[in-house]
N, C-alpha and C. Protein backbone atom coordinates (compact mmCIF):
# COMPACT_ATOMS: atom_id res chain seq x y z
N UNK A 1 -59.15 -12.12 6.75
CA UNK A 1 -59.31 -10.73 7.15
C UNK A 1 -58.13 -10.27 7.99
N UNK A 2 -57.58 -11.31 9.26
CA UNK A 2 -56.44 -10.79 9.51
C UNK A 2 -55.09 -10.39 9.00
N UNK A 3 -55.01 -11.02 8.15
CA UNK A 3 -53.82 -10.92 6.90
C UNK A 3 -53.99 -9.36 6.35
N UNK A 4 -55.10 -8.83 6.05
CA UNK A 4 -55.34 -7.63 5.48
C UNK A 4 -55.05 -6.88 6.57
N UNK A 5 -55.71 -6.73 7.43
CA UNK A 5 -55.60 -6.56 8.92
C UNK A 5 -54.05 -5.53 9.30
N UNK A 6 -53.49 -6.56 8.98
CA UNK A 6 -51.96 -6.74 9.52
C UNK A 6 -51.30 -5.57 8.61
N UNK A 7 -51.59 -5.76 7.36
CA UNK A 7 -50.91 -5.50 6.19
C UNK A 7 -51.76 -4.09 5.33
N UNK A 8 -52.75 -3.67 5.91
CA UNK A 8 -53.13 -1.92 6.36
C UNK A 8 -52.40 -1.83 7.43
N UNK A 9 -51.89 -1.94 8.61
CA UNK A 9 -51.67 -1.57 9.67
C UNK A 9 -50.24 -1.31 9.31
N UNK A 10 -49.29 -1.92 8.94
CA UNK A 10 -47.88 -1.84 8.43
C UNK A 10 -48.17 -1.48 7.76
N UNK A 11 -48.47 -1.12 6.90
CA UNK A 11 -48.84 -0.60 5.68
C UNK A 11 -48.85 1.04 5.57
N UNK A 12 -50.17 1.38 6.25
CA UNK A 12 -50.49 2.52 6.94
C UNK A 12 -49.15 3.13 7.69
N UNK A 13 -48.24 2.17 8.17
CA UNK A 13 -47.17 3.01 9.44
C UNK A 13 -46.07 3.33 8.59
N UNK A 14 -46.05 2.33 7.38
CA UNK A 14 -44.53 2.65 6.58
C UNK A 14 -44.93 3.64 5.27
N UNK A 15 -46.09 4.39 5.23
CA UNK A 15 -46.34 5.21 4.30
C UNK A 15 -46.47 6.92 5.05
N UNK A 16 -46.90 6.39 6.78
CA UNK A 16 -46.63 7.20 7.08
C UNK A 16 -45.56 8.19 7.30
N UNK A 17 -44.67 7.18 8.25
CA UNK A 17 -43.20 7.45 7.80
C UNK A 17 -42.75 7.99 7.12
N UNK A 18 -43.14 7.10 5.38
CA UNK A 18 -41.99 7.87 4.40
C UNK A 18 -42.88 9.07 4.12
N UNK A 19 -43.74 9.81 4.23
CA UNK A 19 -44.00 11.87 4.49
C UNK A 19 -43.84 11.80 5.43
N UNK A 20 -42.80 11.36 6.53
CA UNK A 20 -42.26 12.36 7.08
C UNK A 20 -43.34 12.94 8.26
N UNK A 21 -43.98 11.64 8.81
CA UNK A 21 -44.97 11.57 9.95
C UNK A 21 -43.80 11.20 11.51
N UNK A 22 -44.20 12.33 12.44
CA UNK A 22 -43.56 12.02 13.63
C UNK A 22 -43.90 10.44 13.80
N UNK A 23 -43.20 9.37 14.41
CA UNK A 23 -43.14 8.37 14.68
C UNK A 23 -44.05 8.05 15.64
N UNK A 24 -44.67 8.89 16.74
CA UNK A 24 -45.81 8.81 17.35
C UNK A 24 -47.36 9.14 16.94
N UNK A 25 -47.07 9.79 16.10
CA UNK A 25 -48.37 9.85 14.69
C UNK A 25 -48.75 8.84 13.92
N UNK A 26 -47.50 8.46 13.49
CA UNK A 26 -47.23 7.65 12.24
C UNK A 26 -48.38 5.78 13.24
N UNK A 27 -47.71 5.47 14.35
CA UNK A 27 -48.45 4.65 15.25
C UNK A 27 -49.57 4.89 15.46
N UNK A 28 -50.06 6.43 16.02
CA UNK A 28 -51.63 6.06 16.25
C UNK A 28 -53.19 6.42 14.89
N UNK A 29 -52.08 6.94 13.88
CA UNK A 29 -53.10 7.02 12.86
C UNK A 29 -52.63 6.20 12.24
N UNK A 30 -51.82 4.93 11.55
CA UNK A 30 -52.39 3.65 11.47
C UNK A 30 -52.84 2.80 12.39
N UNK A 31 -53.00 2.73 13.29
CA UNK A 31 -53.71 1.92 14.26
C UNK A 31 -55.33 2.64 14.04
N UNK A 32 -55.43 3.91 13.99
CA UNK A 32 -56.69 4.12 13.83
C UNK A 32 -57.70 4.34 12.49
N UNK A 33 -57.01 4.30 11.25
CA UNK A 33 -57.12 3.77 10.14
C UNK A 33 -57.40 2.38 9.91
N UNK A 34 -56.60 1.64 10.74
CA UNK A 34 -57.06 0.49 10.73
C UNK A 34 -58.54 0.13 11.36
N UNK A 35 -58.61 0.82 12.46
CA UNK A 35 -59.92 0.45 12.87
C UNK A 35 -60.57 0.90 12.68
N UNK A 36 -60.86 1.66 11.93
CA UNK A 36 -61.90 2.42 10.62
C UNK A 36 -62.11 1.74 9.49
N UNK A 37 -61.25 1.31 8.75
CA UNK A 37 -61.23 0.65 7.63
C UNK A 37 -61.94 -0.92 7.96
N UNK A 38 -61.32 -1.41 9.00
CA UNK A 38 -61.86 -2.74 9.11
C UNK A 38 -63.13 -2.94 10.39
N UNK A 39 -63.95 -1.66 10.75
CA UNK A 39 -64.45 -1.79 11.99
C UNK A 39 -64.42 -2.36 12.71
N UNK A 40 -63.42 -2.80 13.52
CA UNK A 40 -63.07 -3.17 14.84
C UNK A 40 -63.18 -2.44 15.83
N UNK A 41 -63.80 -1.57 16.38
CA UNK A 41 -64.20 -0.56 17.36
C UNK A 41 -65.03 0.24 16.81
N UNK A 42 -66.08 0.04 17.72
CA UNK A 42 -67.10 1.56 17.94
C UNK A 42 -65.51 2.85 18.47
N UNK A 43 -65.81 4.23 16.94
CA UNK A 43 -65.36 5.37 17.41
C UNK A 43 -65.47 5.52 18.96
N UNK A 44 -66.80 5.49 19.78
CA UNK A 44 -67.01 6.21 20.78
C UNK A 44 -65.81 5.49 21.81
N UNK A 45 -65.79 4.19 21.77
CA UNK A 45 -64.92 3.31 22.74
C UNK A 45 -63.49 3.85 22.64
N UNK A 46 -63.00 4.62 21.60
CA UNK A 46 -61.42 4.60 21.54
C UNK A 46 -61.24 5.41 22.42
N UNK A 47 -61.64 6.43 22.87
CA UNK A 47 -61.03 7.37 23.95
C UNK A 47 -61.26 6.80 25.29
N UNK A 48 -62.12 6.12 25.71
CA UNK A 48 -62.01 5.37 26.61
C UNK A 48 -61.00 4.14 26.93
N UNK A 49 -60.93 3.47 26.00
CA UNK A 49 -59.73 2.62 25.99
C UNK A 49 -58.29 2.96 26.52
N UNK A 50 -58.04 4.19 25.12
CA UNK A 50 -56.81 5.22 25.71
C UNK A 50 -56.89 5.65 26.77
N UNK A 51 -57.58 6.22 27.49
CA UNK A 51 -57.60 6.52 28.68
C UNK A 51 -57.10 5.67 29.69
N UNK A 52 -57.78 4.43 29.59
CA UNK A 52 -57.84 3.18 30.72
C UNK A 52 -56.40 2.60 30.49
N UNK A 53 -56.08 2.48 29.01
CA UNK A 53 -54.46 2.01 29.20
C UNK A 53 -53.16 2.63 29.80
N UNK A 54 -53.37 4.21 29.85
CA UNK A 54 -52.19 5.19 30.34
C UNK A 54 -52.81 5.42 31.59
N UNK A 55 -53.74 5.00 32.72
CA UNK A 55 -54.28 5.52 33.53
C UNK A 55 -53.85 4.53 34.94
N UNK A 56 -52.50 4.55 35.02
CA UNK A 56 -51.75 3.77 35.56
C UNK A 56 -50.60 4.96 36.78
N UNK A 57 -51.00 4.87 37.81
CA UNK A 57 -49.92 5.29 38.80
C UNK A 57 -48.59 4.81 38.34
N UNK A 58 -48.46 3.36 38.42
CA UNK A 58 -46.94 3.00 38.26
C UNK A 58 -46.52 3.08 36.83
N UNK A 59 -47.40 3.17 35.68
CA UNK A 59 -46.75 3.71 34.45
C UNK A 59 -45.59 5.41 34.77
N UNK A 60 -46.76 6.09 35.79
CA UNK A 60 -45.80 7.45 35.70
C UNK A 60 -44.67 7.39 36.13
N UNK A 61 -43.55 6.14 36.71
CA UNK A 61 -42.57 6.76 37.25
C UNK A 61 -41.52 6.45 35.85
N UNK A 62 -42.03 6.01 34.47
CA UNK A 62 -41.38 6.20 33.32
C UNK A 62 -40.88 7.57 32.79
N UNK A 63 -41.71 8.26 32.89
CA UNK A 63 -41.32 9.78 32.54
C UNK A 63 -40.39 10.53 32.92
N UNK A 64 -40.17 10.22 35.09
CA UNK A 64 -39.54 10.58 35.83
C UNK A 64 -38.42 10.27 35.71
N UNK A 65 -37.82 9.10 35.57
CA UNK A 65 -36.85 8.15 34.82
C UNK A 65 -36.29 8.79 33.94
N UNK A 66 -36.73 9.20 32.61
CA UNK A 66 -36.43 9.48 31.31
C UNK A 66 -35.92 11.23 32.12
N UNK A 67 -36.90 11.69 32.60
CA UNK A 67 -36.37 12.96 33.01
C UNK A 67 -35.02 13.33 33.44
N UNK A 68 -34.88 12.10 34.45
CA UNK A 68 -33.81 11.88 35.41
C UNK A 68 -32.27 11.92 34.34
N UNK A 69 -32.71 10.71 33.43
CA UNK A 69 -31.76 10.77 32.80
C UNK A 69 -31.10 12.05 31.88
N UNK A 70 -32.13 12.69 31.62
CA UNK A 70 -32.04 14.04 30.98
C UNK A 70 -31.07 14.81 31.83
N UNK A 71 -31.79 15.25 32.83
CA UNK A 71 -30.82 16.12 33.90
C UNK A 71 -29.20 15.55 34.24
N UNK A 72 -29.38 14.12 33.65
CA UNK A 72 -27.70 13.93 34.51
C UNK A 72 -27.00 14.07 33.18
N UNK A 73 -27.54 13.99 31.72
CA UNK A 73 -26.62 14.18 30.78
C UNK A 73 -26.73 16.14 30.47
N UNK A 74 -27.57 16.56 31.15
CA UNK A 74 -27.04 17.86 31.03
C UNK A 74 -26.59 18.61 32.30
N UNK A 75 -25.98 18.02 32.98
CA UNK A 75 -25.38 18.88 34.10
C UNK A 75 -24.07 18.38 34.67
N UNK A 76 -23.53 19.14 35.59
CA UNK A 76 -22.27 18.32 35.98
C UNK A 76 -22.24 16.96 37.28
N UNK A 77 -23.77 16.47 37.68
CA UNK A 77 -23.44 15.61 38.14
C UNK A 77 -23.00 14.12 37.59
N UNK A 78 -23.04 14.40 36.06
CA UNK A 78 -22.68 12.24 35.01
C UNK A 78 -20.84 12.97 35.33
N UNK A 79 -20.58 13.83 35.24
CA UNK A 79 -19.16 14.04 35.52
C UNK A 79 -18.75 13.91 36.68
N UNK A 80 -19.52 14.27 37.74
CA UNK A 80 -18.82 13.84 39.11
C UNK A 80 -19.09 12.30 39.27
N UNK A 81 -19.71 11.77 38.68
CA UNK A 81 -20.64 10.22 38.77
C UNK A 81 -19.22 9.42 38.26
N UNK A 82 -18.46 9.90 37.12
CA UNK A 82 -17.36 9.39 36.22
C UNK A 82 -16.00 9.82 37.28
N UNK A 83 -16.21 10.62 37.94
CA UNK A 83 -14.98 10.98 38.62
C UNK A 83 -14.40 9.79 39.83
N UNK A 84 -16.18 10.12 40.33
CA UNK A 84 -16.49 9.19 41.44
C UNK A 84 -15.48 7.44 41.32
N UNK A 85 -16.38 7.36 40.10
CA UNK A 85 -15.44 6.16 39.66
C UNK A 85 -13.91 5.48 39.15
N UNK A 86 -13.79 7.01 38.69
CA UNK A 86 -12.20 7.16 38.39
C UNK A 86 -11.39 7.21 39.08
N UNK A 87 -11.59 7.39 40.58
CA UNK A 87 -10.89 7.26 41.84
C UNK A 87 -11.18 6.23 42.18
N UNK A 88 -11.90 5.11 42.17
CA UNK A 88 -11.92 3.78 42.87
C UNK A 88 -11.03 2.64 41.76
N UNK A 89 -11.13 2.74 40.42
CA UNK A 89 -10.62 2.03 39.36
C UNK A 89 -9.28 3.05 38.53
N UNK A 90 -9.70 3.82 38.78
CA UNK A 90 -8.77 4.50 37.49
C UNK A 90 -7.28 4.33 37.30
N UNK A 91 -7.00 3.99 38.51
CA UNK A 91 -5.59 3.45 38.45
C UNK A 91 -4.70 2.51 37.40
N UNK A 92 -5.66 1.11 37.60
CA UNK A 92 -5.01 0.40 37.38
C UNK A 92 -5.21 -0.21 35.47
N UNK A 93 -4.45 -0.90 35.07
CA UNK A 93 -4.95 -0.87 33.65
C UNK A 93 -6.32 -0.97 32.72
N UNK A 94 -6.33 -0.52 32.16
CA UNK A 94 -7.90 -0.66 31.32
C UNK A 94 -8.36 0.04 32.44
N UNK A 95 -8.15 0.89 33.02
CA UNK A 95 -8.86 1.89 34.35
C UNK A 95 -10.33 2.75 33.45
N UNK A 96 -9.97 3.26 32.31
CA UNK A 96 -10.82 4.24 32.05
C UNK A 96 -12.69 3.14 31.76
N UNK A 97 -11.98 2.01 30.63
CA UNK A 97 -13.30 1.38 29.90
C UNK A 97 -13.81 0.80 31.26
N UNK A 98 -13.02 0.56 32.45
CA UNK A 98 -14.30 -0.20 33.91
C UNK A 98 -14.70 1.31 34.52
N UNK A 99 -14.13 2.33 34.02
CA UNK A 99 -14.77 3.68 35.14
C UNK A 99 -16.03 3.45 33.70
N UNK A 100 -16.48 3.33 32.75
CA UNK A 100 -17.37 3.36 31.70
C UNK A 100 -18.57 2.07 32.45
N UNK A 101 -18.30 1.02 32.52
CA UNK A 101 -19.31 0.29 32.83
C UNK A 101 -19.64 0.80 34.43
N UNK A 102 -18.72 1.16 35.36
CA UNK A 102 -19.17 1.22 36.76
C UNK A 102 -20.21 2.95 36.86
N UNK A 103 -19.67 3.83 35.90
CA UNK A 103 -20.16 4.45 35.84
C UNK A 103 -22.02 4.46 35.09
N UNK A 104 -21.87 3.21 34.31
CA UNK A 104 -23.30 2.93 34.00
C UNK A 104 -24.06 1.99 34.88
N UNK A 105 -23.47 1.85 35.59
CA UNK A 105 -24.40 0.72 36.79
C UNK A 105 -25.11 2.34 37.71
N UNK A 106 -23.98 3.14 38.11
CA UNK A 106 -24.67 4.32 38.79
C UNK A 106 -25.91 4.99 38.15
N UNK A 107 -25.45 5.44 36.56
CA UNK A 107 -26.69 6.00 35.73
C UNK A 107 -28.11 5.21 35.88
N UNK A 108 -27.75 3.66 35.52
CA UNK A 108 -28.62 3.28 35.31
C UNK A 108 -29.58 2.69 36.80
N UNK A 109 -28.87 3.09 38.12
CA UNK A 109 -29.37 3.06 39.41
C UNK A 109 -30.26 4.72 39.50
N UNK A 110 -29.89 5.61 39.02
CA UNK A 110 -30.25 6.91 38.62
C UNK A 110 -31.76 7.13 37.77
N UNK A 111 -31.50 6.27 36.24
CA UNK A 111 -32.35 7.23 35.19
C UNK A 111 -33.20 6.06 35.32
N UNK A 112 -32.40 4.86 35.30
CA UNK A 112 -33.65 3.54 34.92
C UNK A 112 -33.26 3.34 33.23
N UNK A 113 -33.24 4.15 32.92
CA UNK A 113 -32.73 3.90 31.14
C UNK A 113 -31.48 3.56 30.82
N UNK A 114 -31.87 2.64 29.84
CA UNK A 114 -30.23 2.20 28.68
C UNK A 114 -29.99 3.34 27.85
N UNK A 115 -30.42 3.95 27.13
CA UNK A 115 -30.61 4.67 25.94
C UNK A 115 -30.01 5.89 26.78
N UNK A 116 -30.56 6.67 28.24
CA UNK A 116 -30.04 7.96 28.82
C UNK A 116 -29.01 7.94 28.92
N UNK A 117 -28.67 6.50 29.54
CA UNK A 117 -27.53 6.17 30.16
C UNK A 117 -26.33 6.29 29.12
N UNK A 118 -26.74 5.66 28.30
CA UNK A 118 -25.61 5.76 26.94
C UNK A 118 -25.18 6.93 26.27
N UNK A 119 -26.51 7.75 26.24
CA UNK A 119 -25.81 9.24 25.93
C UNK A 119 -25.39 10.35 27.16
N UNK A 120 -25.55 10.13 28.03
CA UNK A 120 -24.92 10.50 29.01
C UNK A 120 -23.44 9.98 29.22
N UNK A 121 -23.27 8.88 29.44
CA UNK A 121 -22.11 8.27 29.42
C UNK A 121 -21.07 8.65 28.00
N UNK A 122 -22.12 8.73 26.86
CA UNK A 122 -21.12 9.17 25.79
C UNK A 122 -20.72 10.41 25.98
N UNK A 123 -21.21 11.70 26.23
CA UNK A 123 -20.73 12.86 26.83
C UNK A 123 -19.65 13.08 27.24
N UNK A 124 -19.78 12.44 28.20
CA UNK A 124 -18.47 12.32 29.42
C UNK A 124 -17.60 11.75 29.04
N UNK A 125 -17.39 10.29 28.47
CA UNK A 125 -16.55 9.38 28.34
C UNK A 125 -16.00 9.41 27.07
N UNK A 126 -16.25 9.80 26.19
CA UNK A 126 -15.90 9.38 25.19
C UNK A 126 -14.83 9.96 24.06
N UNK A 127 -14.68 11.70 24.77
CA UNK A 127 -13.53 12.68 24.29
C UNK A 127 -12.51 12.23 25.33
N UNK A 128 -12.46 11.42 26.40
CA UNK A 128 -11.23 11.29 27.43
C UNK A 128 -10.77 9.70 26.86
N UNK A 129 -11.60 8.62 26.56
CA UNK A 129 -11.20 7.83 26.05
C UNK A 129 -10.50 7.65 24.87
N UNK A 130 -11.11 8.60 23.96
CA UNK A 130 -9.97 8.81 22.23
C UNK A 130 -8.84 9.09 22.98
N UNK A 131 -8.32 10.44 24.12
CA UNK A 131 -7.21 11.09 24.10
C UNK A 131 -6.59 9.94 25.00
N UNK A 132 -7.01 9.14 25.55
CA UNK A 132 -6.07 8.18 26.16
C UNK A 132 -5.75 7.06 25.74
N UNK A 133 -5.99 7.08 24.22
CA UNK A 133 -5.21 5.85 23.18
C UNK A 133 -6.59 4.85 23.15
N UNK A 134 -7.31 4.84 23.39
CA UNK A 134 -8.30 3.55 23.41
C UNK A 134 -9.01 3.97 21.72
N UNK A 135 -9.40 2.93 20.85
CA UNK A 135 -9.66 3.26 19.72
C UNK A 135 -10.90 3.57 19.74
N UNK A 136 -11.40 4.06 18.68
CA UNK A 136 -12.73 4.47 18.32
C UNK A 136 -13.92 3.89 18.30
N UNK A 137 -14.04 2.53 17.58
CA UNK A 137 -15.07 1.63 17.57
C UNK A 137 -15.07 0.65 19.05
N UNK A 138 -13.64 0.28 19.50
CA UNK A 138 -14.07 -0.01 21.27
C UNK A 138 -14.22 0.86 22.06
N UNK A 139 -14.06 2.54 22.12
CA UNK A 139 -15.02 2.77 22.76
C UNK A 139 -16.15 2.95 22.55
N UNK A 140 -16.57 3.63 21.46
CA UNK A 140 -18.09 3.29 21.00
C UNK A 140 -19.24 2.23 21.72
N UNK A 141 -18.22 0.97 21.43
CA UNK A 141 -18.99 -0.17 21.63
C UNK A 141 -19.07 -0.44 22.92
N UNK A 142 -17.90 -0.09 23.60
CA UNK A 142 -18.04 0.37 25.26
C UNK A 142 -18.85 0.55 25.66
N UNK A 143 -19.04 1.92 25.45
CA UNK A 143 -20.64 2.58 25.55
C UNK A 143 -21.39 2.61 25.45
N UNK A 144 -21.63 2.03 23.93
CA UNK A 144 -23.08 1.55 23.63
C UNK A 144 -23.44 -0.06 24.24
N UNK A 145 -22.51 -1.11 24.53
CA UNK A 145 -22.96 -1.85 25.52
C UNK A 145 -23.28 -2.14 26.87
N UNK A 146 -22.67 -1.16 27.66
CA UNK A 146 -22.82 -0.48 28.56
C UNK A 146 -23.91 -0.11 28.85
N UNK A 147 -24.80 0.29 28.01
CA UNK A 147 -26.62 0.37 28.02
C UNK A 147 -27.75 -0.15 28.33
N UNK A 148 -26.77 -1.44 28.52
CA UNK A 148 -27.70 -3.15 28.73
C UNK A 148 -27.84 -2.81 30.09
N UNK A 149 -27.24 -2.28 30.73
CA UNK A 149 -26.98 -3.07 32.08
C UNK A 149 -28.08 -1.85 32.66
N UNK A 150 -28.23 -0.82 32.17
CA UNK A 150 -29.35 -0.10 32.39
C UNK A 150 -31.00 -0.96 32.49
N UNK A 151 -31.10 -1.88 32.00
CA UNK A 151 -32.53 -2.97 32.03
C UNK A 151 -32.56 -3.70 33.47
N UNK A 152 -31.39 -3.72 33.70
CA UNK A 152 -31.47 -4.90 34.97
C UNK A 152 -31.48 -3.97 35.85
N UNK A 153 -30.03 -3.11 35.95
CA UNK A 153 -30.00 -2.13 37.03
C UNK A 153 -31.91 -1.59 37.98
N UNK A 154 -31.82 -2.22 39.48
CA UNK A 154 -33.13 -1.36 39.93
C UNK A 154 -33.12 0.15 39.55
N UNK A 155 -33.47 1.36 39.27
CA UNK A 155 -35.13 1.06 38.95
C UNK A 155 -35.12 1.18 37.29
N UNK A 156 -35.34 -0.08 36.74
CA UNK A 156 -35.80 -0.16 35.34
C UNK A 156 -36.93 0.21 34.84
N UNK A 157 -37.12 0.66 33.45
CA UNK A 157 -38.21 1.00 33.15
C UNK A 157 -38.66 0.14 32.76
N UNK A 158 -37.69 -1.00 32.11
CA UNK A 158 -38.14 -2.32 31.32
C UNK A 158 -38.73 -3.21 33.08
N UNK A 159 -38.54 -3.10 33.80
CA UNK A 159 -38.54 -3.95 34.89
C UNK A 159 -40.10 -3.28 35.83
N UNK A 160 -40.36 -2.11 35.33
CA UNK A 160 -41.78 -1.41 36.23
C UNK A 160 -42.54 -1.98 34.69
N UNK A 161 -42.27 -1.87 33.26
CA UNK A 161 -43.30 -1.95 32.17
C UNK A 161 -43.80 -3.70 32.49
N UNK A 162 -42.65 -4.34 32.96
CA UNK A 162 -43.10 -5.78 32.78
C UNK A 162 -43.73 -5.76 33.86
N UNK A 163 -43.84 -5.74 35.43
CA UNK A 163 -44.03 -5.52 36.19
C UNK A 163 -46.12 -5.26 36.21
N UNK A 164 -46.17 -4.10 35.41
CA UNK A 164 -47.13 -3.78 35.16
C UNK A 164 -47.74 -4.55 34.57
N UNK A 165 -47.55 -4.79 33.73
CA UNK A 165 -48.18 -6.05 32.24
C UNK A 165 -48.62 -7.12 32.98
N UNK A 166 -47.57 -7.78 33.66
CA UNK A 166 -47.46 -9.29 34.25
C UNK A 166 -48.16 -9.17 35.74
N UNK A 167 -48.85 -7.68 36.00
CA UNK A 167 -49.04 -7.79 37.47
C UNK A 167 -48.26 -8.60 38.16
N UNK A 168 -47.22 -8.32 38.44
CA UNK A 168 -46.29 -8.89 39.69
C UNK A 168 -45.25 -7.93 40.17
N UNK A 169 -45.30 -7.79 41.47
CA UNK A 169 -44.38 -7.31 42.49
C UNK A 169 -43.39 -6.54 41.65
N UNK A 170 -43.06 -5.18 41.54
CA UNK A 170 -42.09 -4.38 40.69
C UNK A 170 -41.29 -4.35 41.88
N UNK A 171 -41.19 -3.78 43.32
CA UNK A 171 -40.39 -4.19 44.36
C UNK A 171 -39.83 -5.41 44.23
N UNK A 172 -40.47 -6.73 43.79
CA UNK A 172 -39.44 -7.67 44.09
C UNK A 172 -39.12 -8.05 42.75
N UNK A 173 -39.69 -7.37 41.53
CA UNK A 173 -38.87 -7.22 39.86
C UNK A 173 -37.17 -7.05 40.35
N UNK A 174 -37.52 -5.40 41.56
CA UNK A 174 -36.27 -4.44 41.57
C UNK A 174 -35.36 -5.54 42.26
N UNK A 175 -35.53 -6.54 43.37
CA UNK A 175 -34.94 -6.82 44.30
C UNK A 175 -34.21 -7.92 43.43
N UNK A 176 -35.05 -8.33 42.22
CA UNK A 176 -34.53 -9.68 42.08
C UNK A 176 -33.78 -9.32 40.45
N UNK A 177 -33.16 -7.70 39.99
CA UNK A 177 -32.63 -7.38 38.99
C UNK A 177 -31.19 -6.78 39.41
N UNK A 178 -30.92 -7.16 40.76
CA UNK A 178 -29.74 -6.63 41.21
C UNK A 178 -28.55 -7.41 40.89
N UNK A 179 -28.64 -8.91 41.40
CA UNK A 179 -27.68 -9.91 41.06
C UNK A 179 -27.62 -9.65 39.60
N UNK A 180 -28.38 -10.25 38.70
CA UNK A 180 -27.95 -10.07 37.24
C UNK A 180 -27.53 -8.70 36.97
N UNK A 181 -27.69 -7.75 37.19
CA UNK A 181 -27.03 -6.36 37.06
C UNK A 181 -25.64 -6.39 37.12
N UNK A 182 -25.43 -7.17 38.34
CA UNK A 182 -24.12 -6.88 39.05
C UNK A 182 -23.21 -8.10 37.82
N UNK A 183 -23.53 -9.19 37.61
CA UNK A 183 -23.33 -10.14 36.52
C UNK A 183 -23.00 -9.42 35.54
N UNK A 184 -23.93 -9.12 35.01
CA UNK A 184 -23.47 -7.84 33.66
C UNK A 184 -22.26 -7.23 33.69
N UNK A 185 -22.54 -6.48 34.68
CA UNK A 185 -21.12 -5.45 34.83
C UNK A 185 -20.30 -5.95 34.86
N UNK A 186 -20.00 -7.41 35.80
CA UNK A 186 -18.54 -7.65 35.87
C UNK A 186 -18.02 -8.61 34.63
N UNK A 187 -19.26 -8.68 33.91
CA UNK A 187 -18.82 -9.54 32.71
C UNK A 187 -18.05 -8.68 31.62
């Protein structure tokens, strides 16, 4: 039965998909197809469930995060953030691709996200890097690796989600994602 299980459930998500089902649809109406089809839940229990799983104080500071990151790729503070940095490094060779990672240790001290961080950072960085000879696919890849360091950086979203899950200390998640952060970057 689990085999079937499995294989409505994927099933259900990759048919949703292809018409062209928002990706957050496409998840909770095969998940709930599935548990229709194979009764695994009393209907009445599912809204309660949902409820009890998003009904989390420290889930909300994900949103805030994602927000955060929003506001810095649309305004002029990811540019003063890049400036900031362009005066401590910019000098010296390869100045621009370390103002790119130092500038994502700040974002990602900021949004909490890899993903904000990266398109934010691409914004900014990435029409000054073509015009200053650096090629196309290293900066790209600049940037888009540069994203990582958004997970470790305190305050992570990956670091409050585990946090949550694992019940354990997200304060000392944050305290103890700084060293490897800082690792990252200078790697």
């Amino acid at each position: 039965m689990s085999g079937w299980c499995g294989l409505t459930l994927f099933g259900a998500f990759v048919l949703f998909l292809a018409i062209d089902f928002p990706i957050a649809l496409a998840l909770g109406g095969s998940s709930l197809l599935t548990v229709l089809v194979f009764d695994l839940a009393p209907l009445e229990l599912l809204p309660q469930v949902m409820f009890g799983t998003v009904d989390s104080f420290t889930l909300l500071a994900i949103p805030f995060f994602v927000f955060a990151g929003m506001i810095l790729g649309h305004t002029t503070l990811s540019r003063r953030l890049v400036d900031l940095a362009e005066c401590v490094v910019g000098g010296i060779p390869g100045g621009l691709g370390i103002v790119g990672i130092i500038a994502a240790v700040f974002f990602a001290g900021i949004s909490g996200s890899g993903p904000a961080d990266v398109a934010a950072l691409g914004l900014v960085l990435l029409g000054p890097m073509y015009s200053a000879g650096y090629p196309r696919p290293f900066s790209g890849a600049l940037i888009a690796a540069s994203g990582g360091i958004g997970i470790l950086v305190p305050p992570s979203i990956a670091l409050i989600i585990y946090g949550f899950i694992a019940e354990v200390s997200i304060p000392k998640l944050f305290v103890a994602g700084i060293i490897p952060g800082i690792i990252v970057a200078f790697s």
